[in-house]
N, C-alpha and C. Protein backbone atom coordinates (compact mmCIF):
# COMPACT_ATOMS: atom_id res chain seq x y z
N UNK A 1 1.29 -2.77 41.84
CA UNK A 1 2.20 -2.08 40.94
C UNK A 1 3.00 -0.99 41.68
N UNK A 2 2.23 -0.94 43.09
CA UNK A 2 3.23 0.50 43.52
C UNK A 2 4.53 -0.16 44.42
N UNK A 3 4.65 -0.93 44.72
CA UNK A 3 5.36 -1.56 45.52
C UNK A 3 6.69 -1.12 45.24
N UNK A 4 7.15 -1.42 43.80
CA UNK A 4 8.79 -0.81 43.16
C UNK A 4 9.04 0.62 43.90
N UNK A 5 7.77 1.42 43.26
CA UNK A 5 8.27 2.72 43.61
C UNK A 5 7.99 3.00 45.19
N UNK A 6 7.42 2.21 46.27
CA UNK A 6 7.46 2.30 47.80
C UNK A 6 8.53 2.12 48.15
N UNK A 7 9.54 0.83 47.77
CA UNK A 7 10.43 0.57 48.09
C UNK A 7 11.83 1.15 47.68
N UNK A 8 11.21 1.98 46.49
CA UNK A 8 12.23 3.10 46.27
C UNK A 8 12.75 3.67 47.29
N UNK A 9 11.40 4.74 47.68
CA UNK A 9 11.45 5.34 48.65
C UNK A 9 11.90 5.57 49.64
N UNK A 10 11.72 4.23 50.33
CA UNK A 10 12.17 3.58 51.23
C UNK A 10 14.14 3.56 51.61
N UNK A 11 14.35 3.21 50.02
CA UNK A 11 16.11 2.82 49.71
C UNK A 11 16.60 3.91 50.44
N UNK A 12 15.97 4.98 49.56
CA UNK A 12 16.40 6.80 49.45
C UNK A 12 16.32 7.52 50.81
N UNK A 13 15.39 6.85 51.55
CA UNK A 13 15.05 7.36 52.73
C UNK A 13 15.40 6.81 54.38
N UNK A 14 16.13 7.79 55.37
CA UNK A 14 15.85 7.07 56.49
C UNK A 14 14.46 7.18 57.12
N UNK A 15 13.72 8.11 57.16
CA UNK A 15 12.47 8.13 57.50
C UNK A 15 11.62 7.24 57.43
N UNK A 16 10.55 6.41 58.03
CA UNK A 16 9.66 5.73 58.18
C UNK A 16 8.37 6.33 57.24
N UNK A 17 7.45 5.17 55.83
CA UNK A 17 6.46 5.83 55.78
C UNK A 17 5.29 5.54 56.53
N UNK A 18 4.32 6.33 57.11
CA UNK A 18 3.49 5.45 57.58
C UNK A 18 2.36 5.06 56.42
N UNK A 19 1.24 4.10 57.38
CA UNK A 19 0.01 3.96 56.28
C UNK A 19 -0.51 5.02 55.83
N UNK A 20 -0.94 5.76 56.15
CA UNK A 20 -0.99 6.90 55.36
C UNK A 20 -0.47 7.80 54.54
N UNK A 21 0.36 7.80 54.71
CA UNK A 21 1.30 8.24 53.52
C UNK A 21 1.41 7.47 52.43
N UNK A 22 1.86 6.27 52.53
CA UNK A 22 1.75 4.55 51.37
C UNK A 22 0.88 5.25 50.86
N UNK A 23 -0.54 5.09 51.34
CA UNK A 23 -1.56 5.83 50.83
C UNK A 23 -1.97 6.48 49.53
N UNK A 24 -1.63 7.88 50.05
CA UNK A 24 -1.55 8.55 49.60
C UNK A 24 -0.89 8.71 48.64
N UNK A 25 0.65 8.31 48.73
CA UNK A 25 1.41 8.09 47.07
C UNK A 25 0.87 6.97 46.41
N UNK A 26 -0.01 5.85 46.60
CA UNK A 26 -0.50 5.37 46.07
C UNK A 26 -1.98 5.83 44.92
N UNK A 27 -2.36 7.04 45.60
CA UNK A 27 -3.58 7.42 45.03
C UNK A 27 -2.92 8.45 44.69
N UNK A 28 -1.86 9.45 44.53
CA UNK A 28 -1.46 10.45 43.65
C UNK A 28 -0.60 9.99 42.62
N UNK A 29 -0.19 8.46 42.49
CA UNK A 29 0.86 8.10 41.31
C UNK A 29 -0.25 6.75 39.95
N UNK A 30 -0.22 7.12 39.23
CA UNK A 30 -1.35 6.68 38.26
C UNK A 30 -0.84 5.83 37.40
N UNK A 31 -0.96 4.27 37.03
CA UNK A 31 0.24 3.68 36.94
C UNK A 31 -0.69 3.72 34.81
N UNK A 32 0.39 3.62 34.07
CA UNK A 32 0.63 4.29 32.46
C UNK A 32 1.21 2.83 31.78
N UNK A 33 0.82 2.87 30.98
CA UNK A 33 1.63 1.44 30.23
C UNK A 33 1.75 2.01 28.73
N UNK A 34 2.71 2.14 28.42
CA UNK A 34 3.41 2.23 26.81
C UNK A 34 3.90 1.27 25.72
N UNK A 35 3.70 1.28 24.65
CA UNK A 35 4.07 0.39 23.86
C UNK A 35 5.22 0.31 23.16
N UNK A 36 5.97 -0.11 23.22
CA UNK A 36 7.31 0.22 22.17
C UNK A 36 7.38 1.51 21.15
N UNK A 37 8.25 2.11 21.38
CA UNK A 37 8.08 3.46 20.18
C UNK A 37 6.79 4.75 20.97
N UNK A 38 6.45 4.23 21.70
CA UNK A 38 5.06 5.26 22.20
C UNK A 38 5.63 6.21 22.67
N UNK A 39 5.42 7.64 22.27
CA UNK A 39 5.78 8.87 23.10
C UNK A 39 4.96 8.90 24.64
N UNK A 40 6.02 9.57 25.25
CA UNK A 40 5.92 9.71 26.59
C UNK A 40 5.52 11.59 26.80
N UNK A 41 6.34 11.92 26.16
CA UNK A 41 6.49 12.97 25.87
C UNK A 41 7.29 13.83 24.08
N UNK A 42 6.64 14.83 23.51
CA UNK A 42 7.14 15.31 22.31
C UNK A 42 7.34 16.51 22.31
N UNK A 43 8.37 16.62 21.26
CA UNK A 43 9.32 18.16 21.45
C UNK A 43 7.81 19.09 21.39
N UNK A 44 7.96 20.57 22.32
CA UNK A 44 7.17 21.47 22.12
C UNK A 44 6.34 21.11 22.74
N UNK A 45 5.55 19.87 23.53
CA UNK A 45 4.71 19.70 24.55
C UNK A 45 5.46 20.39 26.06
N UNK A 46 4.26 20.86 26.68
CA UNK A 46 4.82 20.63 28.49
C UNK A 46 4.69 19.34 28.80
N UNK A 47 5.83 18.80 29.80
CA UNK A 47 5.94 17.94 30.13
C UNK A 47 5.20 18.16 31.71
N UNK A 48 3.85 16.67 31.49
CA UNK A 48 2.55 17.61 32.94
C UNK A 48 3.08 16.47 33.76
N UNK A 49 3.94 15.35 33.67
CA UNK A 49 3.60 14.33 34.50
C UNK A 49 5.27 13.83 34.32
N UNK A 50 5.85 13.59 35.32
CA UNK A 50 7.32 12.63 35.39
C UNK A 50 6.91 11.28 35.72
N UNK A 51 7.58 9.73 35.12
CA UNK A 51 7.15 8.56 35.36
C UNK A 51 7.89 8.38 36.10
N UNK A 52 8.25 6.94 37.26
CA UNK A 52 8.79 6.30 37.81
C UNK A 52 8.64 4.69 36.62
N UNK A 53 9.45 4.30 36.65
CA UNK A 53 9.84 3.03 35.51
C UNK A 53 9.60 2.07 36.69
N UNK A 54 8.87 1.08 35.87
CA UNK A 54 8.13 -0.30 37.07
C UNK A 54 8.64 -1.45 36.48
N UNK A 55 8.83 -1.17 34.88
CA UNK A 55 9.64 -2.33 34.10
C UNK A 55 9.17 -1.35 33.10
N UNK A 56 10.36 -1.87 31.79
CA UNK A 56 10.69 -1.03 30.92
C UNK A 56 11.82 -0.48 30.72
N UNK A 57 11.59 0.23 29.48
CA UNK A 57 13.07 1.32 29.01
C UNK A 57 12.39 2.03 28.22
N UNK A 58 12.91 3.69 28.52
CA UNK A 58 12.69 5.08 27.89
C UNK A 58 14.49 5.40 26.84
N UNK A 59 13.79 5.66 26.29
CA UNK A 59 15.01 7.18 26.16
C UNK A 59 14.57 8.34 25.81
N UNK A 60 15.42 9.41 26.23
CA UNK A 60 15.07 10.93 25.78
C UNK A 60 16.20 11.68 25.19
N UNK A 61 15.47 12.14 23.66
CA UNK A 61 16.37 12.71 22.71
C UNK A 61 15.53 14.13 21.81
N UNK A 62 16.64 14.40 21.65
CA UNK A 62 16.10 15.67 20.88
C UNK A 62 16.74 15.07 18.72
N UNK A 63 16.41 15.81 18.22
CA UNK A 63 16.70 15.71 16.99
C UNK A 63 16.84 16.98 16.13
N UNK A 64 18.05 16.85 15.86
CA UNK A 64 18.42 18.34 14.84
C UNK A 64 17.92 18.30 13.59
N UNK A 65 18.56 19.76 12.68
CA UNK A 65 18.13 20.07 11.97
C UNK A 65 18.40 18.93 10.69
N UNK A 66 19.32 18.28 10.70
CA UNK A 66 19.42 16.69 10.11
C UNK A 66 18.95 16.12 10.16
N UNK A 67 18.07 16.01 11.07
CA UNK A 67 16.96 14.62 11.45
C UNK A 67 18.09 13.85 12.31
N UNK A 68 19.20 13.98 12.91
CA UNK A 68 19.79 13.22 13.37
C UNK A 68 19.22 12.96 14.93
N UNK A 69 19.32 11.92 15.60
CA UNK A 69 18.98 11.17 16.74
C UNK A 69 20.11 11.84 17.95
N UNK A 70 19.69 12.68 18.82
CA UNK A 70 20.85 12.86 20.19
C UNK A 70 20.05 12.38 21.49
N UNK A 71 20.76 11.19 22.08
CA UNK A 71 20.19 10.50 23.04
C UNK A 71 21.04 11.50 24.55
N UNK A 72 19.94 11.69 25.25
CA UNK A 72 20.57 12.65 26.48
C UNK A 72 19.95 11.63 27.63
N UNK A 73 19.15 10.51 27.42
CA UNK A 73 18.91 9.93 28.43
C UNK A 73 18.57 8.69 28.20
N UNK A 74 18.82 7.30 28.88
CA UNK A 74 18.22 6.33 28.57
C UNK A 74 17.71 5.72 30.19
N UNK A 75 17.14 5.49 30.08
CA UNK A 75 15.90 5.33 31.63
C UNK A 75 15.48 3.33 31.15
N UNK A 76 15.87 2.88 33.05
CA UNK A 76 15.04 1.60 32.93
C UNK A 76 14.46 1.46 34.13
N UNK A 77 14.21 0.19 34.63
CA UNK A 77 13.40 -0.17 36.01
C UNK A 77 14.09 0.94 37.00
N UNK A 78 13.47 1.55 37.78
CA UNK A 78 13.77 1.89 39.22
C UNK A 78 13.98 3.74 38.46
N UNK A 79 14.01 4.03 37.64
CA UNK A 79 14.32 5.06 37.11
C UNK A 79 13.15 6.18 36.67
N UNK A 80 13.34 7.17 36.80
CA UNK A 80 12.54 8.25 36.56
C UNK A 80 13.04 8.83 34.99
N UNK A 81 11.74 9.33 34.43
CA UNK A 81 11.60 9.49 33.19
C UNK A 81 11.00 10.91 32.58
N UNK A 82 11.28 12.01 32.23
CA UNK A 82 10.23 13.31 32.06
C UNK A 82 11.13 14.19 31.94
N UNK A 83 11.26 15.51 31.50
CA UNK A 83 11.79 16.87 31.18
C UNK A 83 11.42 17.73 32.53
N UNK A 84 12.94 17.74 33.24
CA UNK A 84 12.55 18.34 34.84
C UNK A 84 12.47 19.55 34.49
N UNK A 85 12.99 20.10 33.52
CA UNK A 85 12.87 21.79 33.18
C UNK A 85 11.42 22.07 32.73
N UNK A 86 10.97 21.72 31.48
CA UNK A 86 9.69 21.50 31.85
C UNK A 86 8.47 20.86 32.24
N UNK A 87 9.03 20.02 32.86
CA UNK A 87 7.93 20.09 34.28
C UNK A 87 7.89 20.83 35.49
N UNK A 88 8.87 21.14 36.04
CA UNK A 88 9.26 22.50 36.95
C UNK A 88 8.71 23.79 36.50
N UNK A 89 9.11 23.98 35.41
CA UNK A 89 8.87 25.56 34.90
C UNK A 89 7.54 25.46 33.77
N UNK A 90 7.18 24.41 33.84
CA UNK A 90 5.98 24.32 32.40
C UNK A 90 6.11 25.38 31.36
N UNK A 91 7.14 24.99 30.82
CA UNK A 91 7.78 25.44 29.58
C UNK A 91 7.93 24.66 28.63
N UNK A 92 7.28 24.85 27.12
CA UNK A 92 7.66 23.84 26.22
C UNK A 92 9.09 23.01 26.26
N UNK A 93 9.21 21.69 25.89
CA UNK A 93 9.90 20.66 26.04
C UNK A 93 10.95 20.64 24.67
N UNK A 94 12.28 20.46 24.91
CA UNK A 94 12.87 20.08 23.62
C UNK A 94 12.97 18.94 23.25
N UNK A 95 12.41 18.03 24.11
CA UNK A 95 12.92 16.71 24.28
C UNK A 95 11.66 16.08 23.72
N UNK A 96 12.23 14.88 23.03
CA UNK A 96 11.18 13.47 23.19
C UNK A 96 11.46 12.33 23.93
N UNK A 97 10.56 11.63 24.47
CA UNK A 97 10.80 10.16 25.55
C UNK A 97 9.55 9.74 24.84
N UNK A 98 10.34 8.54 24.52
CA UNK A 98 9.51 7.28 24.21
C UNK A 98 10.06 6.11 24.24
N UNK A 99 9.07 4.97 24.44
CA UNK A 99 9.10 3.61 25.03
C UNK A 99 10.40 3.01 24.25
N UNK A 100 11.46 2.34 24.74
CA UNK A 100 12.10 1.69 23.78
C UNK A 100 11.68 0.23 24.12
N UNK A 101 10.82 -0.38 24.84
CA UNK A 101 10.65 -1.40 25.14
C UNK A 101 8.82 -0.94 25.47
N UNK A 102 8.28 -2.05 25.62
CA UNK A 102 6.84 -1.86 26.24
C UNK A 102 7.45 -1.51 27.82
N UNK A 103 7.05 -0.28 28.37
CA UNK A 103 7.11 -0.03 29.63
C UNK A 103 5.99 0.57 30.27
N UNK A 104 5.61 -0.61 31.88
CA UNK A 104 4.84 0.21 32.81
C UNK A 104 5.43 1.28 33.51
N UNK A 105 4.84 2.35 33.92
CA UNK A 105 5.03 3.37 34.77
C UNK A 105 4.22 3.57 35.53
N UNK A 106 4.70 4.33 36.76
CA UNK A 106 3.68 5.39 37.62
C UNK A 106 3.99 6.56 37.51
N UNK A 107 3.05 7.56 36.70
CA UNK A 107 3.16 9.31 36.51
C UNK A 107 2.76 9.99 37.60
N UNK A 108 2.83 11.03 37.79
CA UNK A 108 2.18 12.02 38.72
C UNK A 108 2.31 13.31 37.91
N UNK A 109 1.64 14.08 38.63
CA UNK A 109 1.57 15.48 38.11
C UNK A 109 2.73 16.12 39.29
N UNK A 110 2.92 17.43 38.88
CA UNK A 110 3.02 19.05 39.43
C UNK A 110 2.47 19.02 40.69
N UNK A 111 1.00 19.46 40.47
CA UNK A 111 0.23 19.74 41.31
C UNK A 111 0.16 18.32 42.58
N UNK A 112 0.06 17.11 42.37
CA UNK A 112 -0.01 15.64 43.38
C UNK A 112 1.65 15.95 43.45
N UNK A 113 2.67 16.40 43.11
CA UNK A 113 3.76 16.14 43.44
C UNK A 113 4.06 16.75 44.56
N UNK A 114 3.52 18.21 44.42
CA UNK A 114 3.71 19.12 45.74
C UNK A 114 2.85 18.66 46.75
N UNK A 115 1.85 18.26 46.43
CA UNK A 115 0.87 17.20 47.73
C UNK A 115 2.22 16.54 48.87
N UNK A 116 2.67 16.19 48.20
CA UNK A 116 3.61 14.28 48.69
C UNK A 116 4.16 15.14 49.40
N UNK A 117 5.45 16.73 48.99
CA UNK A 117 6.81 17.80 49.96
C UNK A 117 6.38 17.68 51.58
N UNK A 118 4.93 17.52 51.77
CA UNK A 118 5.17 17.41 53.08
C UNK A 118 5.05 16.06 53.91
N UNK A 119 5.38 15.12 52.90
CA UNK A 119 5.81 14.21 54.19
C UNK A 119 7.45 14.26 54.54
N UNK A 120 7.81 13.88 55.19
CA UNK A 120 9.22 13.74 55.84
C UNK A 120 9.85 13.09 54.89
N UNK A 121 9.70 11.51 54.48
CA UNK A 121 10.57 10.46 53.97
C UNK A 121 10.62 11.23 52.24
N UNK A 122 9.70 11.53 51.79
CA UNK A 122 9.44 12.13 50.17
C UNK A 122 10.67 13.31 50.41
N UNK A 123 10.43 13.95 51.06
CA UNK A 123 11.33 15.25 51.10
C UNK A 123 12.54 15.02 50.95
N UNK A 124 13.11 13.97 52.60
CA UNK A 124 14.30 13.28 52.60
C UNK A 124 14.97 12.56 51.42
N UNK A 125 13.85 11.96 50.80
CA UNK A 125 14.39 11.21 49.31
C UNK A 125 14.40 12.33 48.12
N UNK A 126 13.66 13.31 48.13
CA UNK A 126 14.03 14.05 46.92
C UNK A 126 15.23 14.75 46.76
N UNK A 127 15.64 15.18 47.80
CA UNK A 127 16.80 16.04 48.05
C UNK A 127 18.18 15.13 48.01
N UNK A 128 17.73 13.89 48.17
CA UNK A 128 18.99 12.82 47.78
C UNK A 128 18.88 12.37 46.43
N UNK A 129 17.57 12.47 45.73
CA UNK A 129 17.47 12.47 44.29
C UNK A 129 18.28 13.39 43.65
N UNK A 130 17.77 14.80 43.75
CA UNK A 130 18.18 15.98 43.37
C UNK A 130 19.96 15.72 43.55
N UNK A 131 20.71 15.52 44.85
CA UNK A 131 22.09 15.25 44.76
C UNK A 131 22.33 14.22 43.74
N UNK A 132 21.89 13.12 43.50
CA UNK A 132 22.53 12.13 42.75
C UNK A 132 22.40 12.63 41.10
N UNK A 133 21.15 13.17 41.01
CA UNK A 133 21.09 13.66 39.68
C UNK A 133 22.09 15.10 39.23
N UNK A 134 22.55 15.71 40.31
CA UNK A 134 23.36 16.91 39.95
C UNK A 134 24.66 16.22 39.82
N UNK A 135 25.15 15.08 40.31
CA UNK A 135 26.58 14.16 40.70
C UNK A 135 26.57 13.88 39.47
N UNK A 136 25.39 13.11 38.70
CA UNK A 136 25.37 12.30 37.61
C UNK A 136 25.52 13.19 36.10
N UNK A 137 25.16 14.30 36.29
CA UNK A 137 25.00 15.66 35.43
C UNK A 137 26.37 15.52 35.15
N UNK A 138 26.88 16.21 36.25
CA UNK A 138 28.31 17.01 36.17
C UNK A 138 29.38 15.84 35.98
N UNK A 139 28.99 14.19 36.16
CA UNK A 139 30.12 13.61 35.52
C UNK A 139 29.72 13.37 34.12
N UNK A 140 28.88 13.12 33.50
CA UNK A 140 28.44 13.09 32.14
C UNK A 140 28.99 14.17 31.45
N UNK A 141 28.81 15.46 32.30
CA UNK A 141 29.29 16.60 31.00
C UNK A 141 30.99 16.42 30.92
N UNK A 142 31.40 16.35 32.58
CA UNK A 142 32.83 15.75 31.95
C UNK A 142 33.69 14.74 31.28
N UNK A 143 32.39 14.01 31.20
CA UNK A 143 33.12 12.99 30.19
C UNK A 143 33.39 13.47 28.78
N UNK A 144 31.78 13.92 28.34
CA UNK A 144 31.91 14.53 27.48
C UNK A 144 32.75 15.34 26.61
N UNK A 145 32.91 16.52 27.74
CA UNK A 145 34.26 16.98 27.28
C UNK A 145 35.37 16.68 27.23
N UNK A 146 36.02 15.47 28.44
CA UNK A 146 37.43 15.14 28.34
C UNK A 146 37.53 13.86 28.53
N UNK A 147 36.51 12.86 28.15
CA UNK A 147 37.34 11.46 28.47
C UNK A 147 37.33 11.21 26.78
N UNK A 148 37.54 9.95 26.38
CA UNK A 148 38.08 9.52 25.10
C UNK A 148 36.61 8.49 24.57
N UNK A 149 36.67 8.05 23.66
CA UNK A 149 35.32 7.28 22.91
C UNK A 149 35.56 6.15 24.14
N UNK A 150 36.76 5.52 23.96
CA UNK A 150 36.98 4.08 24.60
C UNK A 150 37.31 4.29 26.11
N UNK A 151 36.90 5.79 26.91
CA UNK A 151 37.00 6.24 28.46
C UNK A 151 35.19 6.14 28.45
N UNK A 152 35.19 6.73 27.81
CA UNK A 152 32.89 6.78 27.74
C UNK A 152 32.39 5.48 27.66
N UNK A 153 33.04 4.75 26.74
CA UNK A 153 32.50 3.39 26.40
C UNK A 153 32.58 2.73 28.07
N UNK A 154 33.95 2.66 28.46
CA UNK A 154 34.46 2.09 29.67
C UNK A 154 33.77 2.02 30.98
N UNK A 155 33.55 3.49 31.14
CA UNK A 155 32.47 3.91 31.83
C UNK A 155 31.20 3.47 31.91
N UNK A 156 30.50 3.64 30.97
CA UNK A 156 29.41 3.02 30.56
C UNK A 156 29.19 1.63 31.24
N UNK A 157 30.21 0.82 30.63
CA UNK A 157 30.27 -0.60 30.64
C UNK A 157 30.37 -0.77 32.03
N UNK A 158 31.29 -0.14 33.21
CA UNK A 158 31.38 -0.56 34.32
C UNK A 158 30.04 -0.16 35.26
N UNK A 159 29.71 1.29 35.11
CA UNK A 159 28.44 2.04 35.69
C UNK A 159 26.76 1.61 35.69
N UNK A 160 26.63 1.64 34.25
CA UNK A 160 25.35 1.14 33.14
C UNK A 160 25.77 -0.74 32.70
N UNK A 161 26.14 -1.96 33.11
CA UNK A 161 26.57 -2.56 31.66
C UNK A 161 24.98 -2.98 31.66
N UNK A 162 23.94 -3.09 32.34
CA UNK A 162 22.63 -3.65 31.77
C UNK A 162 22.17 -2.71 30.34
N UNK A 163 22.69 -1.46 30.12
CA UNK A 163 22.40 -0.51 28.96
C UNK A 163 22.67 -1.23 28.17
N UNK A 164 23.93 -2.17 27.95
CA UNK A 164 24.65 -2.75 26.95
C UNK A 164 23.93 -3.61 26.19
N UNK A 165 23.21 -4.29 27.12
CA UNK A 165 22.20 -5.51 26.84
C UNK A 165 20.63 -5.24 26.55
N UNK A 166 20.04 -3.96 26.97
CA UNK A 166 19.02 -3.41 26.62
C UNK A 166 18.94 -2.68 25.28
N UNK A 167 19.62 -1.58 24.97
CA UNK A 167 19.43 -0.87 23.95
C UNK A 167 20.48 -1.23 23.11
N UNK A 168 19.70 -1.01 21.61
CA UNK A 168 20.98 -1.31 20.41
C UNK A 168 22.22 -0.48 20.04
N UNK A 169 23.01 -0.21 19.43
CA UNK A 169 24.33 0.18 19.38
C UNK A 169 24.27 1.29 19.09
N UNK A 170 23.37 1.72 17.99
CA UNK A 170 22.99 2.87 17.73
C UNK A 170 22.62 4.07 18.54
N UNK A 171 22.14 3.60 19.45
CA UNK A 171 21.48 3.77 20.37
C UNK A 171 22.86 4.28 21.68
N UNK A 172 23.35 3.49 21.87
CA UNK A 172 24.55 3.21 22.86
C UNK A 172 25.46 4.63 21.99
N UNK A 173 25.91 4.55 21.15
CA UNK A 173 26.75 5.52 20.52
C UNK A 173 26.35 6.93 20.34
N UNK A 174 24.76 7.30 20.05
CA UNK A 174 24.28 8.54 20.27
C UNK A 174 24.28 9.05 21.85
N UNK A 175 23.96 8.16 22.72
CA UNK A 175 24.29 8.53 23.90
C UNK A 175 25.42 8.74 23.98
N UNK A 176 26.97 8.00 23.99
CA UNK A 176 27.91 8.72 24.08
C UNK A 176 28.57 9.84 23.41
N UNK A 177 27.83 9.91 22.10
CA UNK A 177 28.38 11.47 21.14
C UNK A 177 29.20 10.56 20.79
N UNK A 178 29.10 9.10 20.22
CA UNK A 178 29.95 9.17 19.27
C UNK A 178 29.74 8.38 17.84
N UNK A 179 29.92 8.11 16.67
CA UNK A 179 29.48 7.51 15.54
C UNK A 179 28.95 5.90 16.16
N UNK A 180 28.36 5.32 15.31
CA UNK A 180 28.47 3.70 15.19
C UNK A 180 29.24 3.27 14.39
N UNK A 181 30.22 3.74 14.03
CA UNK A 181 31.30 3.07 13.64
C UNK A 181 32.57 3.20 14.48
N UNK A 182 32.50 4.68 15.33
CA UNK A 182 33.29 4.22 16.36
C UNK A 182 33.46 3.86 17.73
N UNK A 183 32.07 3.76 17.90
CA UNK A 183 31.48 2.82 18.57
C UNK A 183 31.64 0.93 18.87
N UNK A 184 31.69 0.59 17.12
CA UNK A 184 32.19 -0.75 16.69
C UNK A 184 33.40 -1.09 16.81
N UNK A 185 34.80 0.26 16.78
CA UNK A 185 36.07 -0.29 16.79
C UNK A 185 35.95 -0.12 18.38
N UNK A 186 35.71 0.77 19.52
CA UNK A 186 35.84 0.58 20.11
C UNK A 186 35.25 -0.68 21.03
N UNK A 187 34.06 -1.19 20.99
CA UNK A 187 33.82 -2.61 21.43
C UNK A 187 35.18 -3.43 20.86
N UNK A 188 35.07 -3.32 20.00
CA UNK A 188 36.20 -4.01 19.04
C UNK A 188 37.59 -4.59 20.39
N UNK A 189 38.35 -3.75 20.62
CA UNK A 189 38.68 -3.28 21.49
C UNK A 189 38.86 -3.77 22.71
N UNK A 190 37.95 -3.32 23.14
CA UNK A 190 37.52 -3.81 24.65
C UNK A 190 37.07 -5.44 24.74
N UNK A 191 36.74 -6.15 23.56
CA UNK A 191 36.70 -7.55 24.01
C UNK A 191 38.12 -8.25 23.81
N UNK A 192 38.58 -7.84 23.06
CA UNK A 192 40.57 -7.71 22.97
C UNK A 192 41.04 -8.18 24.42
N UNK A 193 40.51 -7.07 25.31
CA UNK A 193 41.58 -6.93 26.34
C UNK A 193 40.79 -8.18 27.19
């Protein structure tokens, strides 16, 4: 089961791991299996453990005072899953993640995470994590603010299109901030062209 996330590693990294190291992230990553709908994590918990996705799909959403659904993340194979704020700062969580599919994982803690900082290749790959996830931040919020329903959709479709085919519409449209109904004209739309 660890193999996905070795070869992660590996992608992310020029560094060599040796056997010992394999190792070792093998015996600090604890592999988790969820059932459809299963929390991963719930608002007001610390979040003690981040997953690596082995197969599966997460999403992570918070819910207002409506009860309404805001999707801030949808996670599949090869993807990491957990509240980095609190898990970093072990600070209650606003967020919920749960299974949208039956998904295996490998969790780790805090404490086994800082174990791994001193190998070379982990380091090398986190710090290229950390860039891709600040890249991925800062174009999301600008979409947000300035592209159009049918610029987000677009996006989506060219960046994500396996999202398209995994999660339902509902689903697809809370992630972009926008209704399912205009969500529908815009597919609408786009099979047009």
């Amino acid at each position: 089961m660890h193999e996905p996330l070795i070869n992660y590693i590996r992608n992310y990294s020029t560094t060599t791991l040796t056997e010992n190291e394999i190792a070792l992230i093998k015996e600090v990553y604890v592999p988790k299996k969820l059932r459809k709908k299963q929390y991963f994590l719930q608002e007001g918990q610390v979040c003690k453990h981040v997953g690596f996705i082995v197969s599966g799909a997460t999403r992570q959403y918070t819910v207002d005072i409506k009860g309404v659904e805001h999707i801030s993340r949808l996670c599949i194979e090869n993807w990491w899953t957990g509240d980095r704020e609190s898990f970093t700062m072990l600070t209650p969580s606003i967020y919920n993640i749960d299974a949208w599919e039956e998904t295996d994982m490998l969790i780790i803690t805090k404490a086994d995470f800082n174990r791994l900082e001193s190998i070379p290749a982990i380091s090398e790959w986190t710090r290229r994590l950390d860039d891709n996830h600040a890249f991925a931040l800062q174009k999301r919020v600008n979409a947000s603010l300035g592209l159009s329903a049918e610029q987000r959709y677009a996006d989506l479709e060219r960046t994500y299109p396996e999202f398209l085919q995994r999660f339902p519409q509902h689903m697809i449209a809370s992630y972009l901030g926008i209704t399912k109904e205009t969500l529908s004209r815009v597919r609408q739309k786009s099979l047009k062209k």
